[in-house]
C-alpha atoms as a PDB file:
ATOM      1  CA  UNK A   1       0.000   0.000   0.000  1.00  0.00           C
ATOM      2  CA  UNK A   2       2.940   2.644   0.904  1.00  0.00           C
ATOM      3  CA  UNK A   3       4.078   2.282  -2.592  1.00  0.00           C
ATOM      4  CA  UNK A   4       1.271   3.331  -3.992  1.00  0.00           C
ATOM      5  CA  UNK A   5       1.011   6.901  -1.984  1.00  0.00           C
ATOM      6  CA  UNK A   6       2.338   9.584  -3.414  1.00  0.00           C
ATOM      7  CA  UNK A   7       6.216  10.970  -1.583  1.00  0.00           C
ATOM      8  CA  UNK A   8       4.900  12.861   1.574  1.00  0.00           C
ATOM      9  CA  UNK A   9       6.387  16.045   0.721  1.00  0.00           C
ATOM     10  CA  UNK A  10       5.226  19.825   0.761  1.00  0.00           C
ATOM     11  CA  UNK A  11       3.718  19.647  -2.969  1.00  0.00           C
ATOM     12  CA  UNK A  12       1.669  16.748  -2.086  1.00  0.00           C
ATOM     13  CA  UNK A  13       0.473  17.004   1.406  1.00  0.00           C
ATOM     14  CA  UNK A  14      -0.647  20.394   3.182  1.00  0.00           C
ATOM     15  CA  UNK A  15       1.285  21.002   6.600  1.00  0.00           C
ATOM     16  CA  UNK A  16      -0.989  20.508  10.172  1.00  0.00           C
ATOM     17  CA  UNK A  17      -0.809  24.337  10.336  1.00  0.00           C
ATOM     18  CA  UNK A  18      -2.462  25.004   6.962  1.00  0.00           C
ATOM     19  CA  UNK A  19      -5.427  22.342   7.210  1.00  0.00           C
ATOM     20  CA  UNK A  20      -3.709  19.019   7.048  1.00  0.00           C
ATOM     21  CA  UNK A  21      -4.925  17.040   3.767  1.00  0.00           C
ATOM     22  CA  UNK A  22      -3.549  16.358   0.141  1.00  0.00           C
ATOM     23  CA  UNK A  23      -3.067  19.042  -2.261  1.00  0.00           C
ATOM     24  CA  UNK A  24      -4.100  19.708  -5.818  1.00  0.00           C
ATOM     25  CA  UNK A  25      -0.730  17.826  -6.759  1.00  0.00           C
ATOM     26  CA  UNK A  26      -0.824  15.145  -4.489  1.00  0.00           C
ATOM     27  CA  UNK A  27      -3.921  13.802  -5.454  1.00  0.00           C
ATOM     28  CA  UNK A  28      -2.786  13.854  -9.224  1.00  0.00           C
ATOM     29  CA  UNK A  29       0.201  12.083  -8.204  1.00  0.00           C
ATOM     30  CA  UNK A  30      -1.972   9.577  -6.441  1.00  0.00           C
ATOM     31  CA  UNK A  31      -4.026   9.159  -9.274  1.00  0.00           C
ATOM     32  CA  UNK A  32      -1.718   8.592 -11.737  1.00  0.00           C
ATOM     33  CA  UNK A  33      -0.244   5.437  -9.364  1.00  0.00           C
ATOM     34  CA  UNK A  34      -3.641   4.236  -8.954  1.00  0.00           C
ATOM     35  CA  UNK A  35      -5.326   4.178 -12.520  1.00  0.00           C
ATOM     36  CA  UNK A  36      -8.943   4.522 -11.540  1.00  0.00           C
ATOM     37  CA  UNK A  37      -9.040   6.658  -8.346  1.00  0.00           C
ATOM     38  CA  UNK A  38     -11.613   8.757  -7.871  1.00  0.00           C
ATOM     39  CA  UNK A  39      -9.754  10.517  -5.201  1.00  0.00           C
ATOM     40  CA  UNK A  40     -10.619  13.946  -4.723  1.00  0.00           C
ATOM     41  CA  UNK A  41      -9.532  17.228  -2.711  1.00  0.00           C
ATOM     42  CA  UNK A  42     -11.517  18.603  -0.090  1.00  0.00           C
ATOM     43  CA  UNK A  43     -14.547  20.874  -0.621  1.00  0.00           C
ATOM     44  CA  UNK A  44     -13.242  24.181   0.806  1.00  0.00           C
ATOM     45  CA  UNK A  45     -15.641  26.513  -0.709  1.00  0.00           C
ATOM     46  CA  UNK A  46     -19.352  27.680  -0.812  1.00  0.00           C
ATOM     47  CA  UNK A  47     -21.666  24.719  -2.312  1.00  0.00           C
ATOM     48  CA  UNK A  48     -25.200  24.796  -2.845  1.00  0.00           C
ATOM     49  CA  UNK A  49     -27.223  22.719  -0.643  1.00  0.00           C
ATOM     50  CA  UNK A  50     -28.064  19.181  -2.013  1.00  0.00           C
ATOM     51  CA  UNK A  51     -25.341  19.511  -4.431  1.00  0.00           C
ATOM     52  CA  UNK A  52     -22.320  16.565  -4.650  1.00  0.00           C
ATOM     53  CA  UNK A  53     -19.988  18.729  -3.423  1.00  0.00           C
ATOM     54  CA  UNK A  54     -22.420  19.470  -0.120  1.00  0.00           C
ATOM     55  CA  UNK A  55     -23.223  15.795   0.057  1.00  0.00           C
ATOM     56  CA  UNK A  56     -19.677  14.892   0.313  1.00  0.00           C
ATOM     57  CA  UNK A  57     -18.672  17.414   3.284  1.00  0.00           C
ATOM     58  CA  UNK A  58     -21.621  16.197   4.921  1.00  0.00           C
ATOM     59  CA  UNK A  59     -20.282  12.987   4.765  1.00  0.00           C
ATOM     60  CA  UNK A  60     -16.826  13.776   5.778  1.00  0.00           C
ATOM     61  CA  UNK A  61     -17.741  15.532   8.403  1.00  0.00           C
ATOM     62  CA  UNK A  62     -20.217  12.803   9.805  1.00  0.00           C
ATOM     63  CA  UNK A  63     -16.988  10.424   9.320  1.00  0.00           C
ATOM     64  CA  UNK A  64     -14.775  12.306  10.991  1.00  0.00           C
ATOM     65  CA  UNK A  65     -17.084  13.327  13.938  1.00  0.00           C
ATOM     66  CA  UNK A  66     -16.880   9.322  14.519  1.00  0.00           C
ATOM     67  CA  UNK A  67     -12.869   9.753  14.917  1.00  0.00           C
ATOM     68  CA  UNK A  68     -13.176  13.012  17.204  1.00  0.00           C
ATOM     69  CA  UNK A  69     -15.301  10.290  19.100  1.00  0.00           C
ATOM     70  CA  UNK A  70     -12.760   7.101  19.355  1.00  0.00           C
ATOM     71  CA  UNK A  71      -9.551   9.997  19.358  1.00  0.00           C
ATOM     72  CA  UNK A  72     -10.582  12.194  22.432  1.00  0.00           C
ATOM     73  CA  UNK A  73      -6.884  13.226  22.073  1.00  0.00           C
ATOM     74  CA  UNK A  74      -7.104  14.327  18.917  1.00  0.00           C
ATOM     75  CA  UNK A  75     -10.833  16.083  19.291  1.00  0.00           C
ATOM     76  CA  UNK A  76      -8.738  18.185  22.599  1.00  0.00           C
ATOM     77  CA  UNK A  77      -6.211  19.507  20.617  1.00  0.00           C
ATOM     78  CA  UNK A  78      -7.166  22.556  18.626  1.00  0.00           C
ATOM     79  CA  UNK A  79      -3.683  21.648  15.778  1.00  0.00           C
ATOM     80  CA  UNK A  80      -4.342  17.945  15.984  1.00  0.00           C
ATOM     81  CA  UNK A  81      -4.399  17.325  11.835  1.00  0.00           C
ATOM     82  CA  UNK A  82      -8.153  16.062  12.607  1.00  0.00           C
ATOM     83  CA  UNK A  83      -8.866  19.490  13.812  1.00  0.00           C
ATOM     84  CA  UNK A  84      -7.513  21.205  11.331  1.00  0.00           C
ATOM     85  CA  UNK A  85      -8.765  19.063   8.994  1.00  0.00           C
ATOM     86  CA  UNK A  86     -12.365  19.330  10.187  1.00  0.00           C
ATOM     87  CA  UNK A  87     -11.883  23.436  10.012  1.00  0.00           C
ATOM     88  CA  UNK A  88     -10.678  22.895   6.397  1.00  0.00           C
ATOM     89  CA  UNK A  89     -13.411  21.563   5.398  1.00  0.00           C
ATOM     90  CA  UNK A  90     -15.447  23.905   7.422  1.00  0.00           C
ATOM     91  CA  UNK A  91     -17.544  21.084   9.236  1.00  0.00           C
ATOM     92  CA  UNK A  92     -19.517  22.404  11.940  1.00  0.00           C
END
C-alpha cells in the first residue's frame, strides 16, 4: 500500500498548520499510481445545498465526527491534523 502513496512532501500534502490534507498535486500524483481513483480534494468553498460537493462534506464531516469520538486526544487539541482538517473543510 505505501508504494502506492504519493512521496509525503510539501507539494503533495498540506502542513498541520495550513489544514492538514492532500493538495491539488498530491492527489494527481496519487491518481496517476492508482489508474482509476476517484480521489478527490476537499470541498473548501461555498456549495449549494443538495449539491455533490455538499453531500460529500456532509459525509466527511459525519466520518470524521466518529474519529473526534474514538480519538478524544485528537478532538482536545485545537492543531491535531483532525482538527484542522475538520476546520478545512469547514464542518460544523
Amino acid at each position: 500500500m505505501a508504494d502506492k502513496m504519493p512521496k509525503r512532501n510539501k507539494k503533495n500534502f498540506r502542513p498541520t498548520k495550513k489544514g492538514a490534507g492532500m493538495t491539488e498535486a498530491g492527489v494527481k500524483a496519487y491518481r496517476r499510481k492508482n489508474p482509476g481513483s476517484k480521489l478527490q480534494t476537499a470541498v473548501t468553498g461555498k456549495v449549494k445545498a443538495g449539491s455533490k460537493d455538499a453531500k460529500r462534506r456532509k459525509s466527511f464531516c459525519a466520518r470524521s465526527k466518529g474519529q473526534m469520538k474514538k480519538f478524544p486526544k485528537a478532538a482536545a487539541d485545537p492543531n491535531s491534523r483532525l482538527r484542522q482538517a475538520r476546520r478545512r473543510w469547514k464542518c460544523r
